[in-house]
Protein backbone atom coordinates (compact mmCIF):
# COMPACT_ATOMS: atom_id res chain seq x y z
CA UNK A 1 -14.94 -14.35 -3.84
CA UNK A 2 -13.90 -14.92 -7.03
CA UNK A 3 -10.16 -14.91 -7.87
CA UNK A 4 -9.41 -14.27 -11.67
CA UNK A 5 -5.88 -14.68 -13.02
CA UNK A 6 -4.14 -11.63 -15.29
CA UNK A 7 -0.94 -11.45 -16.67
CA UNK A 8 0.94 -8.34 -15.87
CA UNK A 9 2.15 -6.11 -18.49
CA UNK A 10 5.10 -3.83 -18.67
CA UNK A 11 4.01 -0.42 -16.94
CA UNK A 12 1.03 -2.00 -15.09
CA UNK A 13 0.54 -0.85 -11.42
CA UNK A 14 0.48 -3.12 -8.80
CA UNK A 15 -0.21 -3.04 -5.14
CA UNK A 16 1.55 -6.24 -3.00
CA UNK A 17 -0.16 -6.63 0.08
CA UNK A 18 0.94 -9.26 2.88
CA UNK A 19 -0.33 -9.89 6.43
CA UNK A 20 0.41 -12.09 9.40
CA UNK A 21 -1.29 -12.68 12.55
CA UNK A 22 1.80 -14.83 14.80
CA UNK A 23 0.63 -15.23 18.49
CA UNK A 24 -1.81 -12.75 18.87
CA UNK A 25 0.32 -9.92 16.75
CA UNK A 26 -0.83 -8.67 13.80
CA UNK A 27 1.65 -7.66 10.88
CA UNK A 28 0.82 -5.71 7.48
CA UNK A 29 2.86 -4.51 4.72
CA UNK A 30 2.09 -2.93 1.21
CA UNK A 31 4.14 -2.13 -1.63
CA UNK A 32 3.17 -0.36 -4.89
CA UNK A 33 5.49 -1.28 -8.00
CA UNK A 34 5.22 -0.26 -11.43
CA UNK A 35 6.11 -2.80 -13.35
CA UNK A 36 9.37 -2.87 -15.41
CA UNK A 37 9.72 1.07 -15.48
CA UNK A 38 12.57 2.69 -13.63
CA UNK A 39 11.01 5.93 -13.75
CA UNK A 40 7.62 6.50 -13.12
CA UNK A 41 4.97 9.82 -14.31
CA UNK A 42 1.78 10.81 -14.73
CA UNK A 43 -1.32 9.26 -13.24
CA UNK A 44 0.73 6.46 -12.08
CA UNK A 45 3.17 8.57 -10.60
CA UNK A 46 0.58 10.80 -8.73
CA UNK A 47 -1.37 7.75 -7.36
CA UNK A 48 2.04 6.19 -5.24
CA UNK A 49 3.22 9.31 -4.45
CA UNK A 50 -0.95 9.89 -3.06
CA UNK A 51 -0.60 6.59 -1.19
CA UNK A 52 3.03 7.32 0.49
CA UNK A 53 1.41 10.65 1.62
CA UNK A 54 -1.47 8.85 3.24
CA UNK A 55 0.52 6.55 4.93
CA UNK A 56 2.37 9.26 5.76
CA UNK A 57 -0.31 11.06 7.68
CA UNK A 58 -1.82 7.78 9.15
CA UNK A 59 2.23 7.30 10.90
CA UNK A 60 2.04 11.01 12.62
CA UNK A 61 -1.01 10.17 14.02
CA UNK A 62 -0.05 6.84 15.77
CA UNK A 63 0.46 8.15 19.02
CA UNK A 64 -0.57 7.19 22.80
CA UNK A 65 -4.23 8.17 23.58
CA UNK A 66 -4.97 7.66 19.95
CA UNK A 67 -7.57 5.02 18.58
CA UNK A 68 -7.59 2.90 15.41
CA UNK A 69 -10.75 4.60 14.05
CA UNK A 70 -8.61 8.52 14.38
CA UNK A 71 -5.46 6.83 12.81
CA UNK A 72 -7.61 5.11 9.38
């Protein structure tokens, strides 16, 4: 895989993504930031408001009895 280097503009949308795996635990986060806008519309706007509704749905189903294939 190649990795390419970009510089990141004012308004640009970016997804953070960080994992750890610590003794047999696994730990993921993600964050969407536009950058350098306080207030964010549009296209942009719709796609993290999209993603905090998925993630949304994905938290209601984590439940006992439920499997990782039902909850992604």
């Amino acid at each position: 895989m190649k990795s390419e280097s970009r510089d990141l503009k004012q308004g640009d949308l970016v997804k953070i993504d960080l994992g750890a795996h610590v003794d047999g635990f696994i730990a993921i986060v993600g964050h969407s930031v536009v950058v350098g806008e306080d207030e964010v519309t549009g296209r942009k706007a719709e796609a993290v408001l999209a993603a905090y509704k998925g993630i949304q749905a994905a938290y209601r189903l984590l439940k006992p009895g439920h499997t990782n294939s039902l909850v992604t």
